[in-house]
N, C-alpha and C. Protein backbone atom coordinates (compact mmCIF):
# COMPACT_ATOMS: atom_id res chain seq x y z
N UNK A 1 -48.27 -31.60 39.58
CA UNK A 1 -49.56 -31.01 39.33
C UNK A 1 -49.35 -29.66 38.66
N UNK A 2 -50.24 -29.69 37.83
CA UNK A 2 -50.05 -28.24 37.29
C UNK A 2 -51.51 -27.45 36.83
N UNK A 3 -51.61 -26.55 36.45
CA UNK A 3 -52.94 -25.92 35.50
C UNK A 3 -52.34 -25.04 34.57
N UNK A 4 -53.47 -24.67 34.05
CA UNK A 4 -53.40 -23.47 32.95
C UNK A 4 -54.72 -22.35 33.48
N UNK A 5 -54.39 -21.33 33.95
CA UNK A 5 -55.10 -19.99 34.65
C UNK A 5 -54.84 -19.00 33.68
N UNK A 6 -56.58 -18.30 34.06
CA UNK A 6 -56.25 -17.23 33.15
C UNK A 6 -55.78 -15.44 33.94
N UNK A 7 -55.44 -14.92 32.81
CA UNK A 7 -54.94 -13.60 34.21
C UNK A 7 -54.47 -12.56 32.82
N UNK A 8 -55.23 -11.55 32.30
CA UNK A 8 -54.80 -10.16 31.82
C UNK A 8 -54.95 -10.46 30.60
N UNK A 9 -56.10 -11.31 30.40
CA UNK A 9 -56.40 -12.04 29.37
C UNK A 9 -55.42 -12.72 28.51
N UNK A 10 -55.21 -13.52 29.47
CA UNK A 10 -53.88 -14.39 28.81
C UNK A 10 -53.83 -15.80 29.68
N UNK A 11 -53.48 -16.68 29.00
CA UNK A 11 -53.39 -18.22 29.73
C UNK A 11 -51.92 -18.15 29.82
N UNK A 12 -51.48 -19.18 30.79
CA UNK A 12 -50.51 -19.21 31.61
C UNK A 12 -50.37 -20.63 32.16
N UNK A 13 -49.52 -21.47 31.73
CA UNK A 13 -49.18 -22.98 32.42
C UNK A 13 -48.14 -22.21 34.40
N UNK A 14 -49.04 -22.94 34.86
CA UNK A 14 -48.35 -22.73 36.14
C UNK A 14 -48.19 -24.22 37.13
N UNK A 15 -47.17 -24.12 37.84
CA UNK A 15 -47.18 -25.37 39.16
C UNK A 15 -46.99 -24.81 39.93
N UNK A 16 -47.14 -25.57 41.26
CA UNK A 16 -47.10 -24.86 42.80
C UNK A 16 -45.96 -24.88 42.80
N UNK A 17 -45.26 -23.55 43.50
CA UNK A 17 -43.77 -22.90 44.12
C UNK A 17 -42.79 -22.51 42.97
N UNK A 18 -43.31 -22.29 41.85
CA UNK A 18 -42.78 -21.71 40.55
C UNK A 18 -43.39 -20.45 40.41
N UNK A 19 -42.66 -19.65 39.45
CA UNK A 19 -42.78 -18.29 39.33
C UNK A 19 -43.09 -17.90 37.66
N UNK A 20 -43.82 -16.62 38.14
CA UNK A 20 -44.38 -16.65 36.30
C UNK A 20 -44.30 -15.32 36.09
N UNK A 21 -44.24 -14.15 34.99
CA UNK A 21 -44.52 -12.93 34.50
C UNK A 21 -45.89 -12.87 33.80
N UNK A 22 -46.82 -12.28 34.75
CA UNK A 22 -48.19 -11.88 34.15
C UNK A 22 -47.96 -10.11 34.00
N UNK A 23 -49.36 -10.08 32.99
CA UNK A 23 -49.74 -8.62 33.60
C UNK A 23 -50.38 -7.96 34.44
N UNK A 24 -50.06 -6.76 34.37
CA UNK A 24 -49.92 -6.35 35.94
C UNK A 24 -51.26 -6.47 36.85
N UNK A 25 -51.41 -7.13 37.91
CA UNK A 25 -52.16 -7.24 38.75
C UNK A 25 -52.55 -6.19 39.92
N UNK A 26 -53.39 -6.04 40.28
CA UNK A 26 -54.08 -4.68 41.07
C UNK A 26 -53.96 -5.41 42.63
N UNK A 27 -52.85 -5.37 42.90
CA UNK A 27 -52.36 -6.04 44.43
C UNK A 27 -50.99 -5.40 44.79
N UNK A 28 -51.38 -5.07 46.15
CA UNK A 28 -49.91 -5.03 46.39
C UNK A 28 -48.72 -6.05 46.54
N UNK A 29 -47.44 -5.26 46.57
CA UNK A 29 -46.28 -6.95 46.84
C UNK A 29 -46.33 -7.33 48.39
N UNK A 30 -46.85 -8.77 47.96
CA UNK A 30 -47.04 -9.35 49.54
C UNK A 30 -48.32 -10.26 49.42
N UNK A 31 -49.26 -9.50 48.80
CA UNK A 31 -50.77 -9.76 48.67
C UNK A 31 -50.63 -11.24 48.09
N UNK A 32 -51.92 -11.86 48.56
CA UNK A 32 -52.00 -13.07 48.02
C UNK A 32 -53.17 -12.82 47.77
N UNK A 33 -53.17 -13.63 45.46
CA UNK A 33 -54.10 -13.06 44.65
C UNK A 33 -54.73 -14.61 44.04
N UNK A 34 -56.30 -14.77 43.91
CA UNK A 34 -56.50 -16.25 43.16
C UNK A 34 -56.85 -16.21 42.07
N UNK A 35 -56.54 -16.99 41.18
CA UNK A 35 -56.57 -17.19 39.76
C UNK A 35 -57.30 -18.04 39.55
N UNK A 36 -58.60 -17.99 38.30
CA UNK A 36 -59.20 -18.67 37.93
C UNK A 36 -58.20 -20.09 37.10
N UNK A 37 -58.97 -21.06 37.30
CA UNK A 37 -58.02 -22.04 36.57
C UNK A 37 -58.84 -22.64 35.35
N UNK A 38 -58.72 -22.95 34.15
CA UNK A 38 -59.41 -23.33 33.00
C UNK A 38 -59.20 -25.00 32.68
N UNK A 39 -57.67 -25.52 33.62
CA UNK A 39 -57.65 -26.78 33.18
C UNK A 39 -56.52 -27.11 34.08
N UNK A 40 -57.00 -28.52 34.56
CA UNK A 40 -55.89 -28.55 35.94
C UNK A 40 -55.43 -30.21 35.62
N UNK A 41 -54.35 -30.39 35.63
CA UNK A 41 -53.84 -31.74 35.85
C UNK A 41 -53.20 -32.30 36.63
N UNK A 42 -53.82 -33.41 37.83
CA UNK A 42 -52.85 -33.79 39.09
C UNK A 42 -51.85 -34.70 38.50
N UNK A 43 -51.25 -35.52 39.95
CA UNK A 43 -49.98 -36.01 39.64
C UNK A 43 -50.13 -37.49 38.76
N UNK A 44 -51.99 -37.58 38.67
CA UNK A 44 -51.60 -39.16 38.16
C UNK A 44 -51.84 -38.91 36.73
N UNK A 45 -52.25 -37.97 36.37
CA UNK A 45 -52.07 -37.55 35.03
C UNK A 45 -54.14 -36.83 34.68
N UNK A 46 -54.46 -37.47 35.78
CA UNK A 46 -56.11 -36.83 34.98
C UNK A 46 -56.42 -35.43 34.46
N UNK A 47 -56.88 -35.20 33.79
CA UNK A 47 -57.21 -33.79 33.46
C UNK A 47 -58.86 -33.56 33.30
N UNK A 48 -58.90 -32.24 34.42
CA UNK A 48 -60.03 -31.57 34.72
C UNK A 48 -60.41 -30.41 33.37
N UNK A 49 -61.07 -30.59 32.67
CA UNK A 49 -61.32 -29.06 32.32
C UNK A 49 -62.73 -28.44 32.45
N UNK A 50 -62.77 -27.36 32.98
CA UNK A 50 -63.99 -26.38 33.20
C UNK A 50 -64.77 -25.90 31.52
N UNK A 51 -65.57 -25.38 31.80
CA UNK A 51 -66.27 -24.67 30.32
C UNK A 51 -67.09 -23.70 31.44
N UNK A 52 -66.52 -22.25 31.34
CA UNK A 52 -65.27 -22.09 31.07
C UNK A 52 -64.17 -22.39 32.04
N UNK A 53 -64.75 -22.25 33.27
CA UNK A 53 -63.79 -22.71 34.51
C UNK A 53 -64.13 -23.73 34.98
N UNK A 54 -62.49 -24.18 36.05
CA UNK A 54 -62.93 -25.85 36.50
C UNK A 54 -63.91 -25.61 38.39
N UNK A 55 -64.12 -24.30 38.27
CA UNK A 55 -63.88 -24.01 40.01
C UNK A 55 -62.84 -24.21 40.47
N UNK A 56 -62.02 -24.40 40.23
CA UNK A 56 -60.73 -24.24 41.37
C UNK A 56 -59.75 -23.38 41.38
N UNK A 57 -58.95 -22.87 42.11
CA UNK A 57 -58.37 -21.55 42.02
C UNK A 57 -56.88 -21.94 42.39
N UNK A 58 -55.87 -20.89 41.56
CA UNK A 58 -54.39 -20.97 42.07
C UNK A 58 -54.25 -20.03 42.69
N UNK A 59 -53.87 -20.39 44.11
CA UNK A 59 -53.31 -19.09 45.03
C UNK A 59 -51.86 -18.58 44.69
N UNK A 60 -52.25 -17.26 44.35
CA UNK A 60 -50.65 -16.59 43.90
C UNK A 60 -49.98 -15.67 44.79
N UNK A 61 -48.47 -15.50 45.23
CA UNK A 61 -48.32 -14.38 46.15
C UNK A 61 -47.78 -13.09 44.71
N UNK A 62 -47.56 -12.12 45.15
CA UNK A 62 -47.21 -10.84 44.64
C UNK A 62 -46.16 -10.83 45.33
N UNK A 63 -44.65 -11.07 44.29
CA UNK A 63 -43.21 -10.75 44.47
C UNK A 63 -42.88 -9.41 44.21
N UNK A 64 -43.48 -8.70 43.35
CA UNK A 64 -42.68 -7.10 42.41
C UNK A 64 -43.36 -6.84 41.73
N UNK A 65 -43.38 -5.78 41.25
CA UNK A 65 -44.24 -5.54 39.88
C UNK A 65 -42.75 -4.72 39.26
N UNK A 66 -43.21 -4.76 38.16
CA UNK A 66 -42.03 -4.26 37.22
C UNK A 66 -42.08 -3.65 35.56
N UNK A 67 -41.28 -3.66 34.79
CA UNK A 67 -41.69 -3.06 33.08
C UNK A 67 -41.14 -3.89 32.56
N UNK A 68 -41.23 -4.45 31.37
CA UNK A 68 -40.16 -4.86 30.66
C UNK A 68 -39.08 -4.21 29.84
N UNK A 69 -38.37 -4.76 28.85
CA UNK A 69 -37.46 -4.00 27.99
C UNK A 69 -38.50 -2.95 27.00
N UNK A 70 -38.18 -2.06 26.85
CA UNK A 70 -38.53 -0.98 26.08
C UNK A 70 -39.15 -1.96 24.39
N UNK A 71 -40.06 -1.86 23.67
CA UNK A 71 -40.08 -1.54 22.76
C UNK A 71 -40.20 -0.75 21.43
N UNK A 72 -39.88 -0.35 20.50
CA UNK A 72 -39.34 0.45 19.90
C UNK A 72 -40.24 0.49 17.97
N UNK A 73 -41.63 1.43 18.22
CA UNK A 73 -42.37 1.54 16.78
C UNK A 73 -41.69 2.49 16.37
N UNK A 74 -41.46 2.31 15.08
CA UNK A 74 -40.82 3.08 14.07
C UNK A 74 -41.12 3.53 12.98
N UNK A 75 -41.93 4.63 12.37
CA UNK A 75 -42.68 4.85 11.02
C UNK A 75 -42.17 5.82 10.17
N UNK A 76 -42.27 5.32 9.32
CA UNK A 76 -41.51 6.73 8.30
C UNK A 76 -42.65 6.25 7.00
N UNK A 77 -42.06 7.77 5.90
CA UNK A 77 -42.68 7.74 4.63
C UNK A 77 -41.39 7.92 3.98
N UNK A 78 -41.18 7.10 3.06
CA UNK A 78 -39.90 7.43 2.30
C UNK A 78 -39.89 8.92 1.22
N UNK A 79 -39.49 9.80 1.55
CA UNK A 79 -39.09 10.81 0.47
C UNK A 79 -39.83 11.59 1.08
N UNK A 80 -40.80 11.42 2.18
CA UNK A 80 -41.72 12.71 2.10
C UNK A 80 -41.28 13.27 3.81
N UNK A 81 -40.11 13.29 4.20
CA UNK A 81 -39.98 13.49 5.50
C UNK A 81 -40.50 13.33 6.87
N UNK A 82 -41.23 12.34 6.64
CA UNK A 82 -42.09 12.10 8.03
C UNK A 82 -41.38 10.89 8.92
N UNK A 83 -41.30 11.16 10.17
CA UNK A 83 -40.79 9.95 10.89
C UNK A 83 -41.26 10.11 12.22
N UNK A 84 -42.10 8.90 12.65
CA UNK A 84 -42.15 8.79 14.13
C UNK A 84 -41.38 7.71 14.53
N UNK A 85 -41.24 8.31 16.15
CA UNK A 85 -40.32 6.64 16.65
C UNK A 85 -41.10 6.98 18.28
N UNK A 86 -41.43 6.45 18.51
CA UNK A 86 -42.28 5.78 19.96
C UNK A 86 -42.15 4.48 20.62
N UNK A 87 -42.16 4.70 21.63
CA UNK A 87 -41.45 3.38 22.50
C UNK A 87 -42.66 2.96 23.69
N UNK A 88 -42.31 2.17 24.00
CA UNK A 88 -43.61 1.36 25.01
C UNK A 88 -42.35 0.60 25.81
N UNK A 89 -42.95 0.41 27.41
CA UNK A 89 -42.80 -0.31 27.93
C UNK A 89 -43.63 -1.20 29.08
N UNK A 90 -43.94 -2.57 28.78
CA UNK A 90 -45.44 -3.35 29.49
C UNK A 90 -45.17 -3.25 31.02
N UNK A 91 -45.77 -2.93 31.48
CA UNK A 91 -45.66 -2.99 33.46
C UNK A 91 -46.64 -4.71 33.36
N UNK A 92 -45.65 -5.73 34.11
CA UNK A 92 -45.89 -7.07 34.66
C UNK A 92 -45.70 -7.24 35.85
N UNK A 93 -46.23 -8.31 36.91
CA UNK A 93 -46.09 -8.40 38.00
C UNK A 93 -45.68 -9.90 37.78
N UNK A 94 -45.07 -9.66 38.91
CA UNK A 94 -44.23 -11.49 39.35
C UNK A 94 -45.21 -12.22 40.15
N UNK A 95 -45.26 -13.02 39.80
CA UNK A 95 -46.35 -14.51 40.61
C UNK A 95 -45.26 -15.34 40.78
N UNK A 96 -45.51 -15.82 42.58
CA UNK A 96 -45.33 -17.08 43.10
C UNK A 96 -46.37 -18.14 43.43
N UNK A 97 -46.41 -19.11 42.76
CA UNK A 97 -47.76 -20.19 42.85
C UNK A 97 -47.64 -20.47 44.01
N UNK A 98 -48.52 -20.60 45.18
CA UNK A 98 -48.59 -21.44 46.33
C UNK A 98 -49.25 -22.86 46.08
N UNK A 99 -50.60 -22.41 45.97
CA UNK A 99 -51.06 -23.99 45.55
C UNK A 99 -52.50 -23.33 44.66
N UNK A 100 -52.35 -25.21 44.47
CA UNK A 100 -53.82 -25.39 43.11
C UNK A 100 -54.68 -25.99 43.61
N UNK A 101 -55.72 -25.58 43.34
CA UNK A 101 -57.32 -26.10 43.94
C UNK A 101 -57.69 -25.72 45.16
């Protein structure tokens, strides 16, 4: 069984007792958080889909929250001495699926 939930405005294929990188969620680690689900498919293959949701929810626990690798904007003007360099890094939280529906 699996779905597709949405979360930080972003869709996300998930199954129960698998782990995913969303963005960051407003929970602490421990918290158990539910996710809207947009399209759910059990084991015999049917598929549910909502407009926009199906009603059913994925219960998620909160493992960590964390950043990713740095990324790295870089701007220049050729000849005329200008250069910026600025870096970002996304804060994501870890999801453990418990269950769907």
């Amino acid at each position: 069984m699996y779905a597709i939930v949405l979360t930080g405005g972003k869709q996300y294929k998930v199954e129960a007792g698998k782990y995913f990188l969303a963005e960051k969620v407003d929970a602490a680690v421990g918290e158990k958080v539910e996710l809207d689900c947009l399209l759910v498919c059990d084991d015999k293959g049917k598929v549910t889909v909502g407009k926009p949701f199906t009603g059913k929810k994925a219960v998620c626990e909160v493992l960590e929250h964390g950043k990713e690798k740095k990324v790295i904007a870089f701007r220049y003007h050729a000849k005329k001495n200008v250069r910026k360099r600025q870096g970002h890094r996304q804060p994501y939280s870890k999801l453990k699926v418990i269950s769907i529906g």
